[in-house]
N, C-alpha and C. Protein backbone atom coordinates (compact mmCIF):
# COMPACT_ATOMS: atom_id res chain seq x y z
N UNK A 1 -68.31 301.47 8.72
CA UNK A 1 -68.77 300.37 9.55
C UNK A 1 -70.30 300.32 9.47
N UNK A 2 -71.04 299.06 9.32
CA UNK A 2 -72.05 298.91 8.98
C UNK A 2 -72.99 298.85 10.95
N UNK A 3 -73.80 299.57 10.37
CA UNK A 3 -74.88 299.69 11.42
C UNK A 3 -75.51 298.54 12.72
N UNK A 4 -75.22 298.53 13.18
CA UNK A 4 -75.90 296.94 14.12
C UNK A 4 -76.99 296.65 13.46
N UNK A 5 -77.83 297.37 13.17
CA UNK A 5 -79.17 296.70 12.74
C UNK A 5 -79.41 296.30 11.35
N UNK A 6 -78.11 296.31 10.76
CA UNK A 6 -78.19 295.76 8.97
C UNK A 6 -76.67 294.72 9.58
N UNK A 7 -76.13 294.50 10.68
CA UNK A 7 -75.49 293.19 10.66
C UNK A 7 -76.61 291.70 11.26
N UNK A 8 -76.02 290.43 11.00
CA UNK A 8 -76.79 289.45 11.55
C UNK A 8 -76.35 288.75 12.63
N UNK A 9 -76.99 288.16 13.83
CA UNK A 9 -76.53 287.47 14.64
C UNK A 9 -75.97 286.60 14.23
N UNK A 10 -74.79 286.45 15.34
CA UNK A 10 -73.94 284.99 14.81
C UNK A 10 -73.82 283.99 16.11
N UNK A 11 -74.13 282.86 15.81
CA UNK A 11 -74.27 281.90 16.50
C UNK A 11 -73.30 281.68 17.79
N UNK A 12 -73.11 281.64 19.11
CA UNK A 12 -72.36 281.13 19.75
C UNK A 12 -71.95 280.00 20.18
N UNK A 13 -70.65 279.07 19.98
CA UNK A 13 -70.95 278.01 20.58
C UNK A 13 -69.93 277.83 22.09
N UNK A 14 -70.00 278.97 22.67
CA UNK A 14 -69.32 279.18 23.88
C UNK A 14 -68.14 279.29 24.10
N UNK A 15 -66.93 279.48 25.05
CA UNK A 15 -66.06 279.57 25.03
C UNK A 15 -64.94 280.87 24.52
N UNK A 16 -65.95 281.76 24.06
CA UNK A 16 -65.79 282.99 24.02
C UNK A 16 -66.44 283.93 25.17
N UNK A 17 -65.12 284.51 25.61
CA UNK A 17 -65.27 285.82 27.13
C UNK A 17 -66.31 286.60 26.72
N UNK A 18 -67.62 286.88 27.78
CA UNK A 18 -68.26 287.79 27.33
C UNK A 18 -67.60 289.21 26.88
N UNK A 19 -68.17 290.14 26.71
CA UNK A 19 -67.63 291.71 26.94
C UNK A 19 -67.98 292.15 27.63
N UNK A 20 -66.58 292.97 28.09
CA UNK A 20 -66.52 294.13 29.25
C UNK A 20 -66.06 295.20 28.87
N UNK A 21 -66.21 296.56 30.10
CA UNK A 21 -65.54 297.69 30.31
C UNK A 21 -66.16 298.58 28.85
N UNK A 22 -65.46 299.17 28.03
CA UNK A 22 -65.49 299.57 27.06
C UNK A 22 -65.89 299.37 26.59
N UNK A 23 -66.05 298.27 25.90
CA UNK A 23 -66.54 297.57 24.70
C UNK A 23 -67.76 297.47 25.09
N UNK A 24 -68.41 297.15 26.10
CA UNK A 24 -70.00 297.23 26.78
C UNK A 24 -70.15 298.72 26.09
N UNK A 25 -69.71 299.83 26.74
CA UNK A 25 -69.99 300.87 26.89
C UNK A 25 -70.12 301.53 25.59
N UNK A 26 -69.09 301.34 24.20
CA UNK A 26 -69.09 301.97 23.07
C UNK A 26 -70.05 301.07 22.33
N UNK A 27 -70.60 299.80 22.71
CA UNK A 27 -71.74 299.78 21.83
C UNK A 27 -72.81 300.01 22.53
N UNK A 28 -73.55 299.74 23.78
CA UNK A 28 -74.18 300.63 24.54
C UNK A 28 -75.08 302.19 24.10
N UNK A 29 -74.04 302.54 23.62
CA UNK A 29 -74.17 303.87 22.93
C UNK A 29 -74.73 303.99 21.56
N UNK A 30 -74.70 302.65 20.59
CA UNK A 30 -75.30 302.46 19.62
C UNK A 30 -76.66 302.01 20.00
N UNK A 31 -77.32 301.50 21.18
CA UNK A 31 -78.61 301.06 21.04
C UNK A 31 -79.45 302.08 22.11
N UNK A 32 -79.93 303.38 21.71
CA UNK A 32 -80.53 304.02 23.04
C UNK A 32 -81.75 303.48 23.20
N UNK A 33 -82.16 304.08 24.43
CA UNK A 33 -83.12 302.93 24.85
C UNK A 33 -82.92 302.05 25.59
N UNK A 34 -81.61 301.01 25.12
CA UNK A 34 -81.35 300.04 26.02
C UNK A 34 -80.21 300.25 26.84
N UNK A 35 -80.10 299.14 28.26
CA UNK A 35 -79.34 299.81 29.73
C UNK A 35 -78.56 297.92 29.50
N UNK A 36 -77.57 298.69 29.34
CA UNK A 36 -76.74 296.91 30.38
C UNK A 36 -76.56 297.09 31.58
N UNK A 37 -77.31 295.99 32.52
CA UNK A 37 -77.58 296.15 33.41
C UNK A 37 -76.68 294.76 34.15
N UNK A 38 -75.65 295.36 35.03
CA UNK A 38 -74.82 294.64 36.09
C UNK A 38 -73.68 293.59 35.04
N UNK A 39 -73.09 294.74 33.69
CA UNK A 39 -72.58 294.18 32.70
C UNK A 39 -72.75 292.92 31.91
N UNK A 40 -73.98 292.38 32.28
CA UNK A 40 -74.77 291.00 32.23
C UNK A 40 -75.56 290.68 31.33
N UNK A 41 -76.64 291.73 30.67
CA UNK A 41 -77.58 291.66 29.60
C UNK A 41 -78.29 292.93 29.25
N UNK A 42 -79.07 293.10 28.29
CA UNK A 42 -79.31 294.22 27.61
C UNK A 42 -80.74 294.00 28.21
N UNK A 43 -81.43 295.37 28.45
CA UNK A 43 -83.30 294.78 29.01
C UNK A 43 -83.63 296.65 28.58
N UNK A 44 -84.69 296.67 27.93
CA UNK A 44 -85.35 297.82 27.64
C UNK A 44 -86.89 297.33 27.84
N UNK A 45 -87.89 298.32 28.48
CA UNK A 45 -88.75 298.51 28.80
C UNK A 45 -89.86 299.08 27.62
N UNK A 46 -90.58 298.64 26.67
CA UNK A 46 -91.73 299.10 26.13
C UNK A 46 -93.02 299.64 26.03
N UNK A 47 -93.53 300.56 25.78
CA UNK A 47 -94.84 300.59 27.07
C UNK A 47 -95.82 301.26 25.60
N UNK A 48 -97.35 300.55 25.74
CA UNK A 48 -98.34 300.51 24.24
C UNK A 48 -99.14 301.23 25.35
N UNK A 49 -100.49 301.41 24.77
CA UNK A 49 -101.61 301.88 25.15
C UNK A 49 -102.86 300.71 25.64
N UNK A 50 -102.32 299.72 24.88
CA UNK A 50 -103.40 298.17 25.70
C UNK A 50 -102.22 297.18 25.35
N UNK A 51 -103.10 296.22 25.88
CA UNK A 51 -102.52 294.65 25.43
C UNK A 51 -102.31 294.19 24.09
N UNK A 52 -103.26 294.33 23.27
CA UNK A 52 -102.90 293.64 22.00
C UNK A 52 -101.83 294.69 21.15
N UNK A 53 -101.25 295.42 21.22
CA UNK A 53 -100.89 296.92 20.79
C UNK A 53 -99.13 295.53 20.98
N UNK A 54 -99.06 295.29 22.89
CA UNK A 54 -98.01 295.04 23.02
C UNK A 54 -97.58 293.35 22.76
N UNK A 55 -99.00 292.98 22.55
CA UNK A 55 -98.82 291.28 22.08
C UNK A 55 -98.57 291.62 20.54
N UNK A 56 -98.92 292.60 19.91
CA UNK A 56 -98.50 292.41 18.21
C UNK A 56 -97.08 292.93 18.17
N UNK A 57 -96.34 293.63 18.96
CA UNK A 57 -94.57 294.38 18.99
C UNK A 57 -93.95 292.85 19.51
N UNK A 58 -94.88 292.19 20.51
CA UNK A 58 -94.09 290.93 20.76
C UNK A 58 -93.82 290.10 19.66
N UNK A 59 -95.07 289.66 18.93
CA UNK A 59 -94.98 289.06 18.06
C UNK A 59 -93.79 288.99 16.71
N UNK A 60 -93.74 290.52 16.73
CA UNK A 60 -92.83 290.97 15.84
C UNK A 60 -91.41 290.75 16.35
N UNK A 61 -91.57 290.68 17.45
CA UNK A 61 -90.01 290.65 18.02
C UNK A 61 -89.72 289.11 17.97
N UNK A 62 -90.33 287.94 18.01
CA UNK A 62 -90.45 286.88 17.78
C UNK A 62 -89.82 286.64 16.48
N UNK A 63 -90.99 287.14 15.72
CA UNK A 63 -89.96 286.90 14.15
C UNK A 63 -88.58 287.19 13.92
N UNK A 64 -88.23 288.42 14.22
CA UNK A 64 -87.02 288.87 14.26
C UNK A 64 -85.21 287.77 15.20
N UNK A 65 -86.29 287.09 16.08
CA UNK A 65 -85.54 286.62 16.87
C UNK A 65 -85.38 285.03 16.37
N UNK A 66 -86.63 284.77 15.69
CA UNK A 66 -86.58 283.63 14.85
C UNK A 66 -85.59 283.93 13.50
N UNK A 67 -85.64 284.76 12.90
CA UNK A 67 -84.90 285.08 11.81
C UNK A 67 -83.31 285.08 12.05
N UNK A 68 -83.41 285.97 13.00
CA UNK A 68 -81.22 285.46 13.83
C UNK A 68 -81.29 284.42 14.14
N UNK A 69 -81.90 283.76 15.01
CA UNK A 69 -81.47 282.26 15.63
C UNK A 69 -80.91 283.23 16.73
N UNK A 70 -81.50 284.04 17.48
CA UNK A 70 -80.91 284.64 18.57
C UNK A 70 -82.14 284.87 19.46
N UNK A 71 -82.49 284.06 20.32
CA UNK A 71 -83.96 284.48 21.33
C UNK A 71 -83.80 285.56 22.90
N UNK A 72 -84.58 286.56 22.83
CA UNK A 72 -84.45 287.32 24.25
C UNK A 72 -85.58 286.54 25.30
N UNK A 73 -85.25 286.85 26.27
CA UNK A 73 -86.57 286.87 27.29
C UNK A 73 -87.63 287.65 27.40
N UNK A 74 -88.65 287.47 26.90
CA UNK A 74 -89.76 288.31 27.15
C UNK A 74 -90.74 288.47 28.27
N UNK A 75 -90.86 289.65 29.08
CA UNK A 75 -92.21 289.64 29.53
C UNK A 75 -92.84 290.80 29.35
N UNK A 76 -94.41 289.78 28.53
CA UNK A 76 -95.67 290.50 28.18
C UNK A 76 -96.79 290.94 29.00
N UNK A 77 -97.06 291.58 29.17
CA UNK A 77 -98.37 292.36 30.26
C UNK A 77 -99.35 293.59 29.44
N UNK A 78 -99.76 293.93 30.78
CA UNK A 78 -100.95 295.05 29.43
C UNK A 78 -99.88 296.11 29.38
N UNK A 79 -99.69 296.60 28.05
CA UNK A 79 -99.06 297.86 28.23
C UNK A 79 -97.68 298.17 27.95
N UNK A 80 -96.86 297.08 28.24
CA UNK A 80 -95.95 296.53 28.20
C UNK A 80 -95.28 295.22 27.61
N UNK A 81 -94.14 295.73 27.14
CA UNK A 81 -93.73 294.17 27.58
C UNK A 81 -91.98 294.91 27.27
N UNK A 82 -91.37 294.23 28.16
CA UNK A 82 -89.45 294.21 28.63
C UNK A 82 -89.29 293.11 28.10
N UNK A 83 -87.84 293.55 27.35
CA UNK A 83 -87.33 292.35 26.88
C UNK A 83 -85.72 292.20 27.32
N UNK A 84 -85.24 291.46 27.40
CA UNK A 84 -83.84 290.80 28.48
C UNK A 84 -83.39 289.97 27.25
N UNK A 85 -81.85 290.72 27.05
CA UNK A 85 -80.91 289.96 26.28
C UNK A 85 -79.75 289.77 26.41
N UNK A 86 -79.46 288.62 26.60
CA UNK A 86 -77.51 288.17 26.71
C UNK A 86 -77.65 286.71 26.19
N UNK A 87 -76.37 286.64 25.75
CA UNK A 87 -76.24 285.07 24.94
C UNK A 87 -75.50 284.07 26.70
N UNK A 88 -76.34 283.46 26.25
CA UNK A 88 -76.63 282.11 27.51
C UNK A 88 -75.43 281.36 27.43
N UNK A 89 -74.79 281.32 26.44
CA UNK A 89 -73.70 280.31 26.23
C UNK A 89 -71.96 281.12 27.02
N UNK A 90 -72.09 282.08 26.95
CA UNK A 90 -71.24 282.64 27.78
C UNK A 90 -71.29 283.86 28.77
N UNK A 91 -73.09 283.18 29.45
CA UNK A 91 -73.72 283.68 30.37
C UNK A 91 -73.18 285.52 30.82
N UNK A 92 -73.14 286.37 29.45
CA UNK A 92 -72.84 287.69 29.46
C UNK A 92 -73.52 288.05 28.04
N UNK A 93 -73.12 289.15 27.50
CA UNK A 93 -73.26 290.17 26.39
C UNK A 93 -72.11 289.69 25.26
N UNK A 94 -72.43 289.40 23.82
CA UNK A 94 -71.81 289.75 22.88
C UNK A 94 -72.21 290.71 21.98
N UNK A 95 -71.49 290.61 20.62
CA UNK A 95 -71.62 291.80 19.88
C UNK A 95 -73.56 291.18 19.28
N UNK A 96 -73.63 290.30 19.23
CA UNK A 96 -74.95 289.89 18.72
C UNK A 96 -76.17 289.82 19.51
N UNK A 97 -75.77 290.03 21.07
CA UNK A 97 -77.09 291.18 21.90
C UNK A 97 -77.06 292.50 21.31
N UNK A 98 -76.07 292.91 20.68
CA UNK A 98 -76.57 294.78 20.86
C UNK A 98 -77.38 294.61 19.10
N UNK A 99 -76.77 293.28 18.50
CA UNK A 99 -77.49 293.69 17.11
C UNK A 99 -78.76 293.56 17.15
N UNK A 100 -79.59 292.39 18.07
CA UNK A 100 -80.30 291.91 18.07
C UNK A 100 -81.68 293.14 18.80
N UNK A 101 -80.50 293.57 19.55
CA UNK A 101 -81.69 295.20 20.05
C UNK A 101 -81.57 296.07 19.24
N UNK A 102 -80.78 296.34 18.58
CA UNK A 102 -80.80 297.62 17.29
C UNK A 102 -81.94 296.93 16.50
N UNK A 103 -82.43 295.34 16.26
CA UNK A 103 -83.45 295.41 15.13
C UNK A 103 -84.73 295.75 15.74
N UNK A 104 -84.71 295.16 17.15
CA UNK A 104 -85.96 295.26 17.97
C UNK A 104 -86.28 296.55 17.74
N UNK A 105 -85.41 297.57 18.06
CA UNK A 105 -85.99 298.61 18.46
C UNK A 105 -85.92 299.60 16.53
N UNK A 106 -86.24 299.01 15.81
CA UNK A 106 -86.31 299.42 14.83
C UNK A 106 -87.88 298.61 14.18
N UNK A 107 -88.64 298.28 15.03
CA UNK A 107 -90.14 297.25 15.38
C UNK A 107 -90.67 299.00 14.95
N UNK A 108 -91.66 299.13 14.24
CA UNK A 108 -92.22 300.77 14.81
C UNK A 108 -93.54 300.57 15.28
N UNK A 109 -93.77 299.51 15.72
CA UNK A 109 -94.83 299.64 16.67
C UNK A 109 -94.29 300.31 18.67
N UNK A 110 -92.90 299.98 18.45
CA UNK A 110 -92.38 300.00 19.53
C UNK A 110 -92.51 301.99 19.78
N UNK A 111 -92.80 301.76 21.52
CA UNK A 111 -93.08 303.15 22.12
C UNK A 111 -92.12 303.20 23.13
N UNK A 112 -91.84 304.27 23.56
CA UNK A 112 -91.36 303.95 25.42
C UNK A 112 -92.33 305.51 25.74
């Protein structure tokens, strides 16, 4: 089985059940670092040494998110920046939040 972070996001066009129970939990386990939080979305915390350190990991995470056609929520600050992921279209977690954090967190600017 190929790695989350060498598969690609795939588009949702809704109407597919988010994931639960298990299936949260055994991929969960493929992205450390990141917490599903209230079985709802994926959010990991980043933390640089200044601002531009964490505006250039943003940036990068941009591309990446431009490249899937899969966008997280970002917020940038000094030092930081958290990023929040679940597909909007069936307002939960699919298999293409956990891929989309396996690439993030394969950024190597990224710290915690």
């Amino acid at each position: 089985m190929p790695e989350l972070a060498e598969k690609s996001c795939v588009p949702c066009r809704g109407g597919v059940p988010a994931l639960q129970g298990e299936e949260l939990k055994r991929l969960e386990a493929q992205v450390p670092g990141w917490s599903v939080v209230d079985g709802h979305h994926l959010q990991r915390e980043f933390k640089f040494p200044d601002f531009v350190s964490a505006l250039e990991f943003v940036n990068q995470v941009g591309r990446i998110a431009e490249a899937e056609g899969h966008h997280p929520d970002i917020l940038l600050s000094w030092g930081k920046a958290v990023i929040t992921i679940y597909t909007h279209k069936v307002n939960g977690l699919t298999e293409s939040d956990f891929i989309l954090a396996a690439k993030i967190s394969k950024v190597p600017q990224s710290r915690q």
